[in-house]
PDB file of N, CA and C in Angstrom:
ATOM      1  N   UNK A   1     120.180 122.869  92.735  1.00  0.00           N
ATOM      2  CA  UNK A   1     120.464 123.194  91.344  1.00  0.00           C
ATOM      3  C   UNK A   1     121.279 122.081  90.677  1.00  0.00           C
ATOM      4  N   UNK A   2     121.865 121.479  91.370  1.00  0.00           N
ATOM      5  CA  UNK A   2     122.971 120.383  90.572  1.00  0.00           C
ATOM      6  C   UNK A   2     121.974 119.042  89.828  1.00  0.00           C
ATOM      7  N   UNK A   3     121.393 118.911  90.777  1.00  0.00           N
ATOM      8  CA  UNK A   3     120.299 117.678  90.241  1.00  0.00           C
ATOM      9  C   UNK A   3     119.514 117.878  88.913  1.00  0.00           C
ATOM     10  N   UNK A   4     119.295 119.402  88.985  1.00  0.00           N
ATOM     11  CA  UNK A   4     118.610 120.177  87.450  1.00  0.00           C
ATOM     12  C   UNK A   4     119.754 120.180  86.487  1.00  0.00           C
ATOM     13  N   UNK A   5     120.914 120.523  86.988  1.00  0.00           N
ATOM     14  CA  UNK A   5     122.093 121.016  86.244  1.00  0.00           C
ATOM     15  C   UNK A   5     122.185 119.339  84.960  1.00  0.00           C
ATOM     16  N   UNK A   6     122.683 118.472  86.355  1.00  0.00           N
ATOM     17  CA  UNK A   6     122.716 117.044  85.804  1.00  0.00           C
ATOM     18  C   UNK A   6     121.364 116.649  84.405  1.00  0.00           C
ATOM     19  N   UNK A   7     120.208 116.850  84.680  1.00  0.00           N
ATOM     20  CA  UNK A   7     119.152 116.460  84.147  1.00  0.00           C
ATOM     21  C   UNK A   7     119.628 116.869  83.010  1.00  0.00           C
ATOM     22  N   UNK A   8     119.893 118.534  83.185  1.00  0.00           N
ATOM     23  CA  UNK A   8     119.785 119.555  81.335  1.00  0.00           C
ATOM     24  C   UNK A   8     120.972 118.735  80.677  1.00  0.00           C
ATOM     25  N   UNK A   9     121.896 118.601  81.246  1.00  0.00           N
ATOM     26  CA  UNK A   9     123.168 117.984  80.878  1.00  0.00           C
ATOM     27  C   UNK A   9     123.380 116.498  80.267  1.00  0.00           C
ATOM     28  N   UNK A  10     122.378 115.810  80.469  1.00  0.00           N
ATOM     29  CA  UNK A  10     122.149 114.456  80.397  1.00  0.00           C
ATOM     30  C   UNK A  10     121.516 114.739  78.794  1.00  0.00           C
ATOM     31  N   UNK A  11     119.958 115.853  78.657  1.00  0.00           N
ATOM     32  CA  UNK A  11     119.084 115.511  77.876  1.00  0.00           C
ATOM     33  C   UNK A  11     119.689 116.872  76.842  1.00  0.00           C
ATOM     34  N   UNK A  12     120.986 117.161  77.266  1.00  0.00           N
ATOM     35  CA  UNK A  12     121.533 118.401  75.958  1.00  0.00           C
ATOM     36  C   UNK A  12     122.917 117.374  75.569  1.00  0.00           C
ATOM     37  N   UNK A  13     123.063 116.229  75.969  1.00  0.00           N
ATOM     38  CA  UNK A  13     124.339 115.846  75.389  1.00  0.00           C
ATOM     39  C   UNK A  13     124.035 114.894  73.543  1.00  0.00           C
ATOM     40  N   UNK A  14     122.899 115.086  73.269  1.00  0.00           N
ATOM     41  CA  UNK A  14     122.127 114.720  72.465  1.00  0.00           C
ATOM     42  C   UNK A  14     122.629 115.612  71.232  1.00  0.00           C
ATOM     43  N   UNK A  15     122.381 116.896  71.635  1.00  0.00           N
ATOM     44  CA  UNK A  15     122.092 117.699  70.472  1.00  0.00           C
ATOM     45  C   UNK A  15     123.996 118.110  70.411  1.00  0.00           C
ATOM     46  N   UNK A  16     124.257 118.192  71.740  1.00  0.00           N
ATOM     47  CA  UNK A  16     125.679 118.780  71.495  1.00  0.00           C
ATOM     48  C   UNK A  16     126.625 118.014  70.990  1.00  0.00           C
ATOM     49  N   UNK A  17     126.671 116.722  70.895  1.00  0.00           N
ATOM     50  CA  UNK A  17     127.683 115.696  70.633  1.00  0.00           C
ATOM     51  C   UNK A  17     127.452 115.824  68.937  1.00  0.00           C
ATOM     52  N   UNK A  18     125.915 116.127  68.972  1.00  0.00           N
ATOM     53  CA  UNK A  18     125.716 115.616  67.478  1.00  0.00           C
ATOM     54  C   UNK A  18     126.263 116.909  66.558  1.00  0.00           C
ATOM     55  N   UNK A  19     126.169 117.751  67.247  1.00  0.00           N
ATOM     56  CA  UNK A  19     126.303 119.135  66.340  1.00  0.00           C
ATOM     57  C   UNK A  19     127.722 119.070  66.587  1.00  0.00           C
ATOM     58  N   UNK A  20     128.647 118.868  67.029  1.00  0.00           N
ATOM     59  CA  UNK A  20     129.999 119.127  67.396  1.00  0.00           C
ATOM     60  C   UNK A  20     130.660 118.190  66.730  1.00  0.00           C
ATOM     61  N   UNK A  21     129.858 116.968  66.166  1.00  0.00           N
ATOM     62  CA  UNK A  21     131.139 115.524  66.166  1.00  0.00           C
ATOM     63  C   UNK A  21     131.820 115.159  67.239  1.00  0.00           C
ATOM     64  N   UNK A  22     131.145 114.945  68.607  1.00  0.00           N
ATOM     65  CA  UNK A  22     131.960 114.469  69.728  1.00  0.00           C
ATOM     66  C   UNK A  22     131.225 113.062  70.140  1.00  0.00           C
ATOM     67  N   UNK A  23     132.619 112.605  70.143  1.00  0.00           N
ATOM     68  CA  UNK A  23     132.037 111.012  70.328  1.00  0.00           C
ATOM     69  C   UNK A  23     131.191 110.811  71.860  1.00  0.00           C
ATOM     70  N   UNK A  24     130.318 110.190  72.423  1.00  0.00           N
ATOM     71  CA  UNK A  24     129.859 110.070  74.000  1.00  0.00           C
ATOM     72  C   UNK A  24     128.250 109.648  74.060  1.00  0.00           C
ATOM     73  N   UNK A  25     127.589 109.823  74.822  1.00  0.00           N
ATOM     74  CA  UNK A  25     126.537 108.878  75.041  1.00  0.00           C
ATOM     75  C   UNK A  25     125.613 109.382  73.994  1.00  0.00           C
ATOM     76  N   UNK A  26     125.844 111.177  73.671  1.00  0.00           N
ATOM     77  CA  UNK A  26     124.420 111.183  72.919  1.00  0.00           C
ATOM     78  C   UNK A  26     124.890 110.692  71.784  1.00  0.00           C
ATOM     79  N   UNK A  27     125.907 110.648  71.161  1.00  0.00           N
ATOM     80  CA  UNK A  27     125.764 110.019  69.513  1.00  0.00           C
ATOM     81  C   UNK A  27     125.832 108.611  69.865  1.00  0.00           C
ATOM     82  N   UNK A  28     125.734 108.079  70.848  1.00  0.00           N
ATOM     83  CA  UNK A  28     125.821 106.410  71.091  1.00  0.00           C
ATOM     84  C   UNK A  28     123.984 106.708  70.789  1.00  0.00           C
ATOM     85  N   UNK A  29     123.809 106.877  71.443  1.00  0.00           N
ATOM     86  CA  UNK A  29     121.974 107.281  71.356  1.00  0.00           C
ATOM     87  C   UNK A  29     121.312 106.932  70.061  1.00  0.00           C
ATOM     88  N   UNK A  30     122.094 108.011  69.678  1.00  0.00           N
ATOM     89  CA  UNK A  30     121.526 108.960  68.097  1.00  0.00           C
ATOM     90  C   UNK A  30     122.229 107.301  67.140  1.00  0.00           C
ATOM     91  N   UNK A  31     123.105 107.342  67.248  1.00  0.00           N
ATOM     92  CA  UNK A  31     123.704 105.628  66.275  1.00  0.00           C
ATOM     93  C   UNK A  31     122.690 104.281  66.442  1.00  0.00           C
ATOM     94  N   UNK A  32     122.453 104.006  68.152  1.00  0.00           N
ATOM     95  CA  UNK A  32     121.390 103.273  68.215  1.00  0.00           C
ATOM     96  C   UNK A  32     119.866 102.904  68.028  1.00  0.00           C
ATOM     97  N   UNK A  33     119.795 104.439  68.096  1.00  0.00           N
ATOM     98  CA  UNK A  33     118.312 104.278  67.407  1.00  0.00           C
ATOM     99  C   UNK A  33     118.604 104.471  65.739  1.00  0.00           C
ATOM    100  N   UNK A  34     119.351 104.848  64.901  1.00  0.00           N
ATOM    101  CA  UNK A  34     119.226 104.993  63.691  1.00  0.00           C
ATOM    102  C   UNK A  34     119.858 103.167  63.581  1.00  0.00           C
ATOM    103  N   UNK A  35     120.193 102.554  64.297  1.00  0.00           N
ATOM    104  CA  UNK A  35     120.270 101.424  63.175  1.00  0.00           C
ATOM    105  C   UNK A  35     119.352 100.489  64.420  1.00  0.00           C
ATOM    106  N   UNK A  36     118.437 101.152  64.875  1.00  0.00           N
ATOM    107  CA  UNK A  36     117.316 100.239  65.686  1.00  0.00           C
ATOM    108  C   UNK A  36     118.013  99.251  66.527  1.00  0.00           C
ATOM    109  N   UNK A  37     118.912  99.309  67.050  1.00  0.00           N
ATOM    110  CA  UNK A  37     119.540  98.738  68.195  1.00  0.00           C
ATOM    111  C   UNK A  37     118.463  98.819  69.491  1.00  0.00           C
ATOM    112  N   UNK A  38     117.469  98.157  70.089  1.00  0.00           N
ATOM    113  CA  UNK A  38     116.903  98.549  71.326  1.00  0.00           C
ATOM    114  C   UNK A  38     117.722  97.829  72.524  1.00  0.00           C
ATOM    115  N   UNK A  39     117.867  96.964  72.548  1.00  0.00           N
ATOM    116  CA  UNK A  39     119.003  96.914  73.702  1.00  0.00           C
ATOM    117  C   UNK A  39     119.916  98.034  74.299  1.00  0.00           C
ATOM    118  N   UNK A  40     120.357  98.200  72.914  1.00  0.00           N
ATOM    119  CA  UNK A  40     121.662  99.243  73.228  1.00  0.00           C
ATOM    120  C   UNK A  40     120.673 100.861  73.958  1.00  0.00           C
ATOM    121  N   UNK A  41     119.677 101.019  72.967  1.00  0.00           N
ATOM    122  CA  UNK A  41     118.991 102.093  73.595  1.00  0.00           C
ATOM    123  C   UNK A  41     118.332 101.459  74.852  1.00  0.00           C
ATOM    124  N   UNK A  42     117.892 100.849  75.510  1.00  0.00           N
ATOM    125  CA  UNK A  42     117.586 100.613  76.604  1.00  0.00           C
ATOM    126  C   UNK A  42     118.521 100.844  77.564  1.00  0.00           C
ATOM    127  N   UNK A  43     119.357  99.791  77.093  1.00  0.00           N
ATOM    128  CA  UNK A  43     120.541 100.262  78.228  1.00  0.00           C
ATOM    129  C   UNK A  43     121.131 101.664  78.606  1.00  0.00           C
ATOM    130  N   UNK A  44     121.166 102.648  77.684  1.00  0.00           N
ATOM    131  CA  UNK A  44     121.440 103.807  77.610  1.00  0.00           C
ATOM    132  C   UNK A  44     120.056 104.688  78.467  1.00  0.00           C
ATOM    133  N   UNK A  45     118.847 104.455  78.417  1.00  0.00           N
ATOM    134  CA  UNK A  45     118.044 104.913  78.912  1.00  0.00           C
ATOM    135  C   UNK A  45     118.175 104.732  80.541  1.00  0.00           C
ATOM    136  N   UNK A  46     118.649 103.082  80.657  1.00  0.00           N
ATOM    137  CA  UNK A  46     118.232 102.900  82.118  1.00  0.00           C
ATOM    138  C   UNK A  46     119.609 103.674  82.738  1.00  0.00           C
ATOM    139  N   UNK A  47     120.694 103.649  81.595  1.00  0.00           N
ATOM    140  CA  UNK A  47     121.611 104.340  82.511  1.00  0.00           C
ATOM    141  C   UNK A  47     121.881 106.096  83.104  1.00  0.00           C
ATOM    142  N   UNK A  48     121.166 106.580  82.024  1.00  0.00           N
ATOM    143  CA  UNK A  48     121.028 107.825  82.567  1.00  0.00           C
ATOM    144  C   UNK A  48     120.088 108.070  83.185  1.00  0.00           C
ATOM    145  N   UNK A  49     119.093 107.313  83.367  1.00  0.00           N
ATOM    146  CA  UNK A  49     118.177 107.637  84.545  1.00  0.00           C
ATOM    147  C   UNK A  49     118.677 107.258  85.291  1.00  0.00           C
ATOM    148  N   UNK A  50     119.678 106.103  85.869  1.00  0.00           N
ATOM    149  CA  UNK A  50     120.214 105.874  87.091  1.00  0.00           C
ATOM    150  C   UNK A  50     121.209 106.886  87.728  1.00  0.00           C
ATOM    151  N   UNK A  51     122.057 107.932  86.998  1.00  0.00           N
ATOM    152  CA  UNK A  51     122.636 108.717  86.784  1.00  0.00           C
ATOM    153  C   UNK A  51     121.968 109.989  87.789  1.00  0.00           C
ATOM    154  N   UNK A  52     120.391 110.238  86.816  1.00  0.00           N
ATOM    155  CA  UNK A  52     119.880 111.215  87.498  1.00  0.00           C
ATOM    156  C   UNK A  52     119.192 110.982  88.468  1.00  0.00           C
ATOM    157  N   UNK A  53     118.715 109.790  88.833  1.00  0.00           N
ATOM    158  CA  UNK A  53     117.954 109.578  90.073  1.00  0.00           C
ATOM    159  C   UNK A  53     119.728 109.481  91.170  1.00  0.00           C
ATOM    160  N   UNK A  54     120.490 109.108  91.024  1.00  0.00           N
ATOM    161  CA  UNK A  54     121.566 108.949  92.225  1.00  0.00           C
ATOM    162  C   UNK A  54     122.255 110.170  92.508  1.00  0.00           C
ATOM    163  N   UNK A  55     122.286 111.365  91.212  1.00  0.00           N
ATOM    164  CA  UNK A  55     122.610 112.509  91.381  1.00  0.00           C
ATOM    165  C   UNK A  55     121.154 113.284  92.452  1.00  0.00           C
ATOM    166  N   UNK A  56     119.935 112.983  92.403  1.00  0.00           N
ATOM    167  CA  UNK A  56     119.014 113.615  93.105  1.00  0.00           C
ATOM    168  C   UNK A  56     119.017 112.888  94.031  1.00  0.00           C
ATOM    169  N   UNK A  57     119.323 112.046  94.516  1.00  0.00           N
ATOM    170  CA  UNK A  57     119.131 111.338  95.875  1.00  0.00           C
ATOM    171  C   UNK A  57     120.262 111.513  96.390  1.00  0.00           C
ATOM    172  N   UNK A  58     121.805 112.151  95.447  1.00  0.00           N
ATOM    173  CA  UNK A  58     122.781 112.713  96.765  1.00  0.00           C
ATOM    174  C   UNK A  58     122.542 113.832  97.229  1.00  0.00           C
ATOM    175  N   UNK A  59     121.667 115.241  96.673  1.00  0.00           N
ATOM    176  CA  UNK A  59     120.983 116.224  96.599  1.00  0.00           C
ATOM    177  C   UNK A  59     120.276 116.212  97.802  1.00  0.00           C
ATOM    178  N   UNK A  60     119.185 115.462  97.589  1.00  0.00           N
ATOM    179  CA  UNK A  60     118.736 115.400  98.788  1.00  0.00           C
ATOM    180  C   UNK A  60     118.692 114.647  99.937  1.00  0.00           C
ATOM    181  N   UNK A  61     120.281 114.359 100.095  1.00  0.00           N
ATOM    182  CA  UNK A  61     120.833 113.989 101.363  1.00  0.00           C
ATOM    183  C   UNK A  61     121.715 114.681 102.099  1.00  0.00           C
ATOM    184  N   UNK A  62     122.630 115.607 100.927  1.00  0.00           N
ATOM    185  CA  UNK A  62     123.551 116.407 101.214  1.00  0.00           C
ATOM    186  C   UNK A  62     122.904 117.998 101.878  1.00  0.00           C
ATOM    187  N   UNK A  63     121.642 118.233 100.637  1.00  0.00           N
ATOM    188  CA  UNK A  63     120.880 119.585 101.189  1.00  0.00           C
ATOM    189  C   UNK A  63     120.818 119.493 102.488  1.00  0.00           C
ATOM    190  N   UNK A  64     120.340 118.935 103.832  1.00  0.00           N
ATOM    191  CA  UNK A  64     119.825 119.306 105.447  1.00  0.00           C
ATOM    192  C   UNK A  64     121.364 119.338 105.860  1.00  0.00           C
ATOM    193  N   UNK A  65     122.419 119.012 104.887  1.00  0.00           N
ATOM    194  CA  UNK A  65     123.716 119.490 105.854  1.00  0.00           C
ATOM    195  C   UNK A  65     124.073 120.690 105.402  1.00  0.00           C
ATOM    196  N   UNK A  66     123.592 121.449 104.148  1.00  0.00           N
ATOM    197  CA  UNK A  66     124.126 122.338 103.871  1.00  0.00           C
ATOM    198  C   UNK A  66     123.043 123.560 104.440  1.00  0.00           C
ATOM    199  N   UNK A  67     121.519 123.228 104.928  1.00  0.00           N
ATOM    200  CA  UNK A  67     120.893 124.237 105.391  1.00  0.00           C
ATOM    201  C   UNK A  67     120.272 123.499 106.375  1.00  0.00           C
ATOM    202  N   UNK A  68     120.821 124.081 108.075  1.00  0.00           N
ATOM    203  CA  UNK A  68     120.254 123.616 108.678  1.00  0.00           C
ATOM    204  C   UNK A  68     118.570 123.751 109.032  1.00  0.00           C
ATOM    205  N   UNK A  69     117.911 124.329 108.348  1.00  0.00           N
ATOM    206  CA  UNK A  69     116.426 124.778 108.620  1.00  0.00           C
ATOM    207  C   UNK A  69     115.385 123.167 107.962  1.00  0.00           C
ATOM    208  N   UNK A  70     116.221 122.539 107.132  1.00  0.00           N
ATOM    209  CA  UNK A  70     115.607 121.680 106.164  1.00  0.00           C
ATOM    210  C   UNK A  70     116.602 120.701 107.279  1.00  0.00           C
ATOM    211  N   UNK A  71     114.972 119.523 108.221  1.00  0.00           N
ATOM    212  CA  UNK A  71     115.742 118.418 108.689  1.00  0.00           C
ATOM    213  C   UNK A  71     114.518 117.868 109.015  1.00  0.00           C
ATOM    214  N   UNK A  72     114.183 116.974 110.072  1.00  0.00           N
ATOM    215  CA  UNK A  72     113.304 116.520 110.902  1.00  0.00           C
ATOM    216  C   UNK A  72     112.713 117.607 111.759  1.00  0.00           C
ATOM    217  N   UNK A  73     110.885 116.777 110.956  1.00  0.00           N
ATOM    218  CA  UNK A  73     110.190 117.656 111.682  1.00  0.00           C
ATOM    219  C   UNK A  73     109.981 117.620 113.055  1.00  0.00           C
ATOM    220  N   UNK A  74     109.684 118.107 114.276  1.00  0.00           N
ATOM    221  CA  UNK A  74     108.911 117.953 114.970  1.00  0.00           C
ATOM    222  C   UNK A  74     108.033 117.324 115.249  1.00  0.00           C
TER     223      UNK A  74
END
């Protein structure tokens, strides 16, 4: 669930920053594409995907310690 948790959290900080007035990545987002910055949006893209791919790859390293049934097959 955390790896999902992370994802919703990543692709709701968009709407929530903007509706709230809170400064953080999604109004960095929302600023960069309104004054067509692509760098800046790139960089922002590659970083939250790096975010969620390292949050799912601790997921599924940590899961076979937390259930031993999930390990090497046979």
């Amino acid at each position: 669930m955390l790896g999902y948790i992370v994802g919703n959290l990543l692709a709701g900080s968009v709407v929530v920053e903007t509706v709230f007035t809170r400064p953080g990545l999604g109004r960095l987002t929302v600023a960069a594409v309104g004054v067509q910055d692509i760098p800046l949006v790139q960089g922002i893209v590659v970083f939250a995907a790096a975010v969620f791919v390292l949050v799912n790859l601790m997921v599924d390293l940590i899961y076979p310690l937390l259930d031993p049934r999930i390990g090497a097959t046979p």
